[in-house]
N, C-alpha and C. Protein backbone atom coordinates (compact mmCIF):
# COMPACT_ATOMS: atom_id res chain seq x y z
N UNK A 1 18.94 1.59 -0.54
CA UNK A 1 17.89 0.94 -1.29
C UNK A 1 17.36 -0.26 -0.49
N UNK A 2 16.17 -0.64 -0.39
CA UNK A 2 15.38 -1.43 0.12
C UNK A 2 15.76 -2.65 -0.44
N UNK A 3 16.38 -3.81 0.13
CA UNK A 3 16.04 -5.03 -1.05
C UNK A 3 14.61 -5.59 -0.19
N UNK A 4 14.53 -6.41 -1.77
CA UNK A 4 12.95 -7.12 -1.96
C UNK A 4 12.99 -8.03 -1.20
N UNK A 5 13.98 -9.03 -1.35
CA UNK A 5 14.08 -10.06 -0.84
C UNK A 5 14.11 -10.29 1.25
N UNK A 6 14.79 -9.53 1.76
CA UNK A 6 15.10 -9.10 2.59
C UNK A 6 13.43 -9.21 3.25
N UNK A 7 12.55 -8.03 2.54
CA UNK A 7 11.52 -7.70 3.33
C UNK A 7 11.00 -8.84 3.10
N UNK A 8 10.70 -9.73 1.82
CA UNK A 8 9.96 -11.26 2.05
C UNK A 8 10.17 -12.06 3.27
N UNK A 9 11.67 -12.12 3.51
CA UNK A 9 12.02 -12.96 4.72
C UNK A 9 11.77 -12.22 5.65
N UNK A 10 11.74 -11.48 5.84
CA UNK A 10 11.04 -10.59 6.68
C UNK A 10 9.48 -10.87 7.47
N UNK A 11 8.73 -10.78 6.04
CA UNK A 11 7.27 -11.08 6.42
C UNK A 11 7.08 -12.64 6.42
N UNK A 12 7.44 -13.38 6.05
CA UNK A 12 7.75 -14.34 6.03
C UNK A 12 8.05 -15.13 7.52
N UNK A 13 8.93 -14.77 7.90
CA UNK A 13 9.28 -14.54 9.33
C UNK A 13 8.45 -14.23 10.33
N UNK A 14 7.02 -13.30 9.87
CA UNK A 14 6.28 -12.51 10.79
C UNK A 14 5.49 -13.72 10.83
N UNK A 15 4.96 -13.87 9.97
CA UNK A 15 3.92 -15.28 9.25
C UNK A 15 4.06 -16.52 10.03
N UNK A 16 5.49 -16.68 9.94
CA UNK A 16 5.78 -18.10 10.71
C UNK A 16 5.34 -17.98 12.40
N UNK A 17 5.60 -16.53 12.61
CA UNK A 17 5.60 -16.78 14.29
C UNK A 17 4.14 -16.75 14.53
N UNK A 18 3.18 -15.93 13.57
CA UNK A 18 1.60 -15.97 13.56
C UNK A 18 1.33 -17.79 13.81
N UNK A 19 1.70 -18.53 12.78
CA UNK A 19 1.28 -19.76 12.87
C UNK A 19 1.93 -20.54 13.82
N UNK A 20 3.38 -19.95 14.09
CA UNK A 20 3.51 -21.12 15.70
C UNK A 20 2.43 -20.87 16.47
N UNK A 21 1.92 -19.56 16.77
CA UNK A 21 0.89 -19.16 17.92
C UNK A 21 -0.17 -19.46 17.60
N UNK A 22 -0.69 -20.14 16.44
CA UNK A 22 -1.46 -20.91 15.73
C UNK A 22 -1.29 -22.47 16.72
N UNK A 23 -0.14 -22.74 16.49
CA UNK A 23 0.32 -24.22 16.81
C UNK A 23 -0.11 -24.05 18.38
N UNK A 24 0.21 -23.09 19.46
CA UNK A 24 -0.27 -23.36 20.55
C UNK A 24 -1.28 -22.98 21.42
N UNK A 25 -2.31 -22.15 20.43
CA UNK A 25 -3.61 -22.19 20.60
C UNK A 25 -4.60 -22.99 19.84
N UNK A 26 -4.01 -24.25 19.41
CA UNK A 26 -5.12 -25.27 18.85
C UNK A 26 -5.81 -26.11 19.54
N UNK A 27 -7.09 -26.05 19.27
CA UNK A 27 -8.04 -26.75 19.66
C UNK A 27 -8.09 -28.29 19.82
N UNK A 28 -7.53 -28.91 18.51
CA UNK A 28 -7.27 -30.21 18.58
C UNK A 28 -5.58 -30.33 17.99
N UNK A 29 -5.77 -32.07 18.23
CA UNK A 29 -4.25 -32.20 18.10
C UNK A 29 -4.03 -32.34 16.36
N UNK A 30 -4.67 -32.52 15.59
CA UNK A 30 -4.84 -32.39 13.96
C UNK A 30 -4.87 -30.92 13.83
N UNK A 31 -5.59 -30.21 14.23
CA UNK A 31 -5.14 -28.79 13.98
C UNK A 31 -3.79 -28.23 14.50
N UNK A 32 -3.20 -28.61 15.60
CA UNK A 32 -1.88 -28.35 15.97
C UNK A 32 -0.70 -29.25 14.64
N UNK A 33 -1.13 -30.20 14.16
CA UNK A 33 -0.13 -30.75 13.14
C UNK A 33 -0.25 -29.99 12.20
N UNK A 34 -1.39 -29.28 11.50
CA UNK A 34 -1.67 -28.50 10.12
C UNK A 34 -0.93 -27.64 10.27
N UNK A 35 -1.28 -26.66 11.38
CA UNK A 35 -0.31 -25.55 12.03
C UNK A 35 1.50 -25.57 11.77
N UNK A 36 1.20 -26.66 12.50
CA UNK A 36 3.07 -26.74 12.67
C UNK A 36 3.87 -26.82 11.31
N UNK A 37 3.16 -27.59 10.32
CA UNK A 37 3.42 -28.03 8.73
C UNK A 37 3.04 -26.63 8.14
N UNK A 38 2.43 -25.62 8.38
CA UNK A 38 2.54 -24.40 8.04
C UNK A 38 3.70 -23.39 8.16
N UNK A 39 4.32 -23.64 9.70
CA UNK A 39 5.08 -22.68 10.41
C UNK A 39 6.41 -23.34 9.58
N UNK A 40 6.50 -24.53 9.11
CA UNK A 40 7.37 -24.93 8.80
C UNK A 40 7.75 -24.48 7.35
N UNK A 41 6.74 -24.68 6.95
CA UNK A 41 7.20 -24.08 4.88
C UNK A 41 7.29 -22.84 5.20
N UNK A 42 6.32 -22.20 6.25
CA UNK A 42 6.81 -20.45 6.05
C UNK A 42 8.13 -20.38 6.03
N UNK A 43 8.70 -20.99 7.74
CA UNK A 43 10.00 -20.75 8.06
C UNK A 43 11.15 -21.25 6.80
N UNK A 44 10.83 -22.20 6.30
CA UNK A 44 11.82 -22.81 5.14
C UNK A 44 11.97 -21.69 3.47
N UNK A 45 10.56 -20.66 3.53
CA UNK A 45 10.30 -19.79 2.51
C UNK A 45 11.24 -18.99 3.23
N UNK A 46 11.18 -18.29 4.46
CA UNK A 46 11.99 -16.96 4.90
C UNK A 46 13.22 -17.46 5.05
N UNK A 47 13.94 -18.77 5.20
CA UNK A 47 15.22 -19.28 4.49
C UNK A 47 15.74 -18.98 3.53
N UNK A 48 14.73 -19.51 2.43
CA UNK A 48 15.53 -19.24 0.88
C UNK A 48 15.45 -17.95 0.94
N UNK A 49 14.47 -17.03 1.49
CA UNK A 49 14.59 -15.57 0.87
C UNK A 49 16.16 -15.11 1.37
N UNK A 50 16.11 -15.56 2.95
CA UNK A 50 17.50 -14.86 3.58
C UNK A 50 18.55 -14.96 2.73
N UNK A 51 18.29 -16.86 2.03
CA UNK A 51 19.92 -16.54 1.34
C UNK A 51 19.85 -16.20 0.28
N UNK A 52 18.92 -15.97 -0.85
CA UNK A 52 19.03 -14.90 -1.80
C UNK A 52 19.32 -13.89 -1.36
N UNK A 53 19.09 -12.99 -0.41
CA UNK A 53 19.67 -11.86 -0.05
C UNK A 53 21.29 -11.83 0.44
N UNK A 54 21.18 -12.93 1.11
CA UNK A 54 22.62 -12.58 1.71
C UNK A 54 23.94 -13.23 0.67
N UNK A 55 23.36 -14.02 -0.39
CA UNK A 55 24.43 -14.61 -0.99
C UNK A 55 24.75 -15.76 -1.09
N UNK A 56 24.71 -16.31 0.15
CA UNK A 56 24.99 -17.66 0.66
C UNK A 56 24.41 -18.80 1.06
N UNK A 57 24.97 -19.78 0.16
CA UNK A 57 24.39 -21.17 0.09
C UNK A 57 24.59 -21.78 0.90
N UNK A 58 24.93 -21.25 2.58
CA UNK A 58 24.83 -22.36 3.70
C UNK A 58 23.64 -22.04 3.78
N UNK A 59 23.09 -20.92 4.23
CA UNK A 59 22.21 -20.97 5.44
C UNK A 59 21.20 -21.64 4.24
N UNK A 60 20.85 -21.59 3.15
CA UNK A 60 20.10 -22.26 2.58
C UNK A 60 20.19 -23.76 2.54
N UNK A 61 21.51 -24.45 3.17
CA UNK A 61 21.68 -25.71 3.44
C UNK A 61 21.20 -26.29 4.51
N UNK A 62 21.16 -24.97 4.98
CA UNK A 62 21.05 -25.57 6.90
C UNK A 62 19.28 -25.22 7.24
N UNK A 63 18.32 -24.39 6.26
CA UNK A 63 17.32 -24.50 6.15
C UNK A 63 16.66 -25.81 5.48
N UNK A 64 17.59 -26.39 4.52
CA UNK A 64 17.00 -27.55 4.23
C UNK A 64 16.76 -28.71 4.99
N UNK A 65 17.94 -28.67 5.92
CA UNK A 65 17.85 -30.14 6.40
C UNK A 65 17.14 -29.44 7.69
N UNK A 66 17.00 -28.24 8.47
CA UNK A 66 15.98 -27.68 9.59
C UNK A 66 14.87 -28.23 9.21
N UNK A 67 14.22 -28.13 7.92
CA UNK A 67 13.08 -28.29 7.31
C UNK A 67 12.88 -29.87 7.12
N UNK A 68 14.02 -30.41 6.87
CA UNK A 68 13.55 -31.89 6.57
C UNK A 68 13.37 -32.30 7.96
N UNK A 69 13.85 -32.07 9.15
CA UNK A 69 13.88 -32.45 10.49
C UNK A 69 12.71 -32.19 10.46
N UNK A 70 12.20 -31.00 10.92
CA UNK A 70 11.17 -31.00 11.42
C UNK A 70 9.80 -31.50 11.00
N UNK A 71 9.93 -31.79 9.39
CA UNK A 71 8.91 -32.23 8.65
C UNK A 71 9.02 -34.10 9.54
N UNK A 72 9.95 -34.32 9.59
CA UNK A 72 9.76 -35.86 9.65
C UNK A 72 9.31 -35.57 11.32
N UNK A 73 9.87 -34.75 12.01
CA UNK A 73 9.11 -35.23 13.18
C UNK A 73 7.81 -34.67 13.56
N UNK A 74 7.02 -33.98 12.19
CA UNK A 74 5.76 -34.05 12.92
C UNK A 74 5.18 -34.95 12.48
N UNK A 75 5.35 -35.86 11.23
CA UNK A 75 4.85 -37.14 10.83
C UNK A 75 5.24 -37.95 11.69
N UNK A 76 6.10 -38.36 12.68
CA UNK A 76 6.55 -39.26 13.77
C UNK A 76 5.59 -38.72 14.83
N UNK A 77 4.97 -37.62 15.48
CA UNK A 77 3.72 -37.03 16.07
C UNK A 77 2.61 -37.45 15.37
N UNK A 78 2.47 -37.72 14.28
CA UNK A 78 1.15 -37.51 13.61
C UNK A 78 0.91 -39.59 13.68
N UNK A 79 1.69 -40.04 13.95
CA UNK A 79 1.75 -41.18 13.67
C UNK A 79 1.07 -41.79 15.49
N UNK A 80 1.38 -41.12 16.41
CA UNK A 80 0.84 -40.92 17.65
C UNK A 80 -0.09 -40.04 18.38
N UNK A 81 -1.44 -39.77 17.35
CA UNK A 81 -2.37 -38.52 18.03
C UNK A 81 -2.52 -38.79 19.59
N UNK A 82 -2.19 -37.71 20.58
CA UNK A 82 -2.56 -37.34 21.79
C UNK A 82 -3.96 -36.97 22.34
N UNK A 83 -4.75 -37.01 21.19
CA UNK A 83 -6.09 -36.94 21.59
C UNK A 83 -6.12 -35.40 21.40
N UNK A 84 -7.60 -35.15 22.17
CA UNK A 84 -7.63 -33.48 21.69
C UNK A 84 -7.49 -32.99 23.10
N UNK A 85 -7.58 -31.44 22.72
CA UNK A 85 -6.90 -30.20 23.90
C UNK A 85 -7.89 -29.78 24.95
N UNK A 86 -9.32 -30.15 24.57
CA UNK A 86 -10.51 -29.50 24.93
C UNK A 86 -10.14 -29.39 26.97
């Protein structure tokens, strides 16, 4: 039997890597932050799905604080725009 959950993190997963490649074909450096804050909730959604599927409340621990990391360091980037990519 197929689980549901499984294929969410799944696509989920597909999604995130669409928007990293988002993140390094951006035009400007505000569109590379939107991006990255995208790739990030995807990746933190195909987290929770994994551990509904698998059972286990680490990896859903260890997606949280992945997620809080990376959230704070693109606000620590965002706090220093590099100008744009052109």
């Amino acid at each position: 039997m197929i689980d549901t959950w499984l294929v969410a993190a799944l696509c989920f997963t597909l999604l995130t890597f669409g928007a990293l490649f988002r993140v390094n074909r951006a035009r400007t450096w505000y569109d590379g932050l939107v991006a990255a804050v995208v790739a990030i909730t995807l990746a933190a959604g195909a987290g929770l799905f994994l551990s509904i599927t698998l059972g286990n409340l680490l990896v859903l621990d260890g997606t949280i604080i992945a997620a809080l990391t990376a959230y704070l360091i693109v606000i620590a980037l965002a706090k220093f725009p590099g100008g744009d990519r052109e």
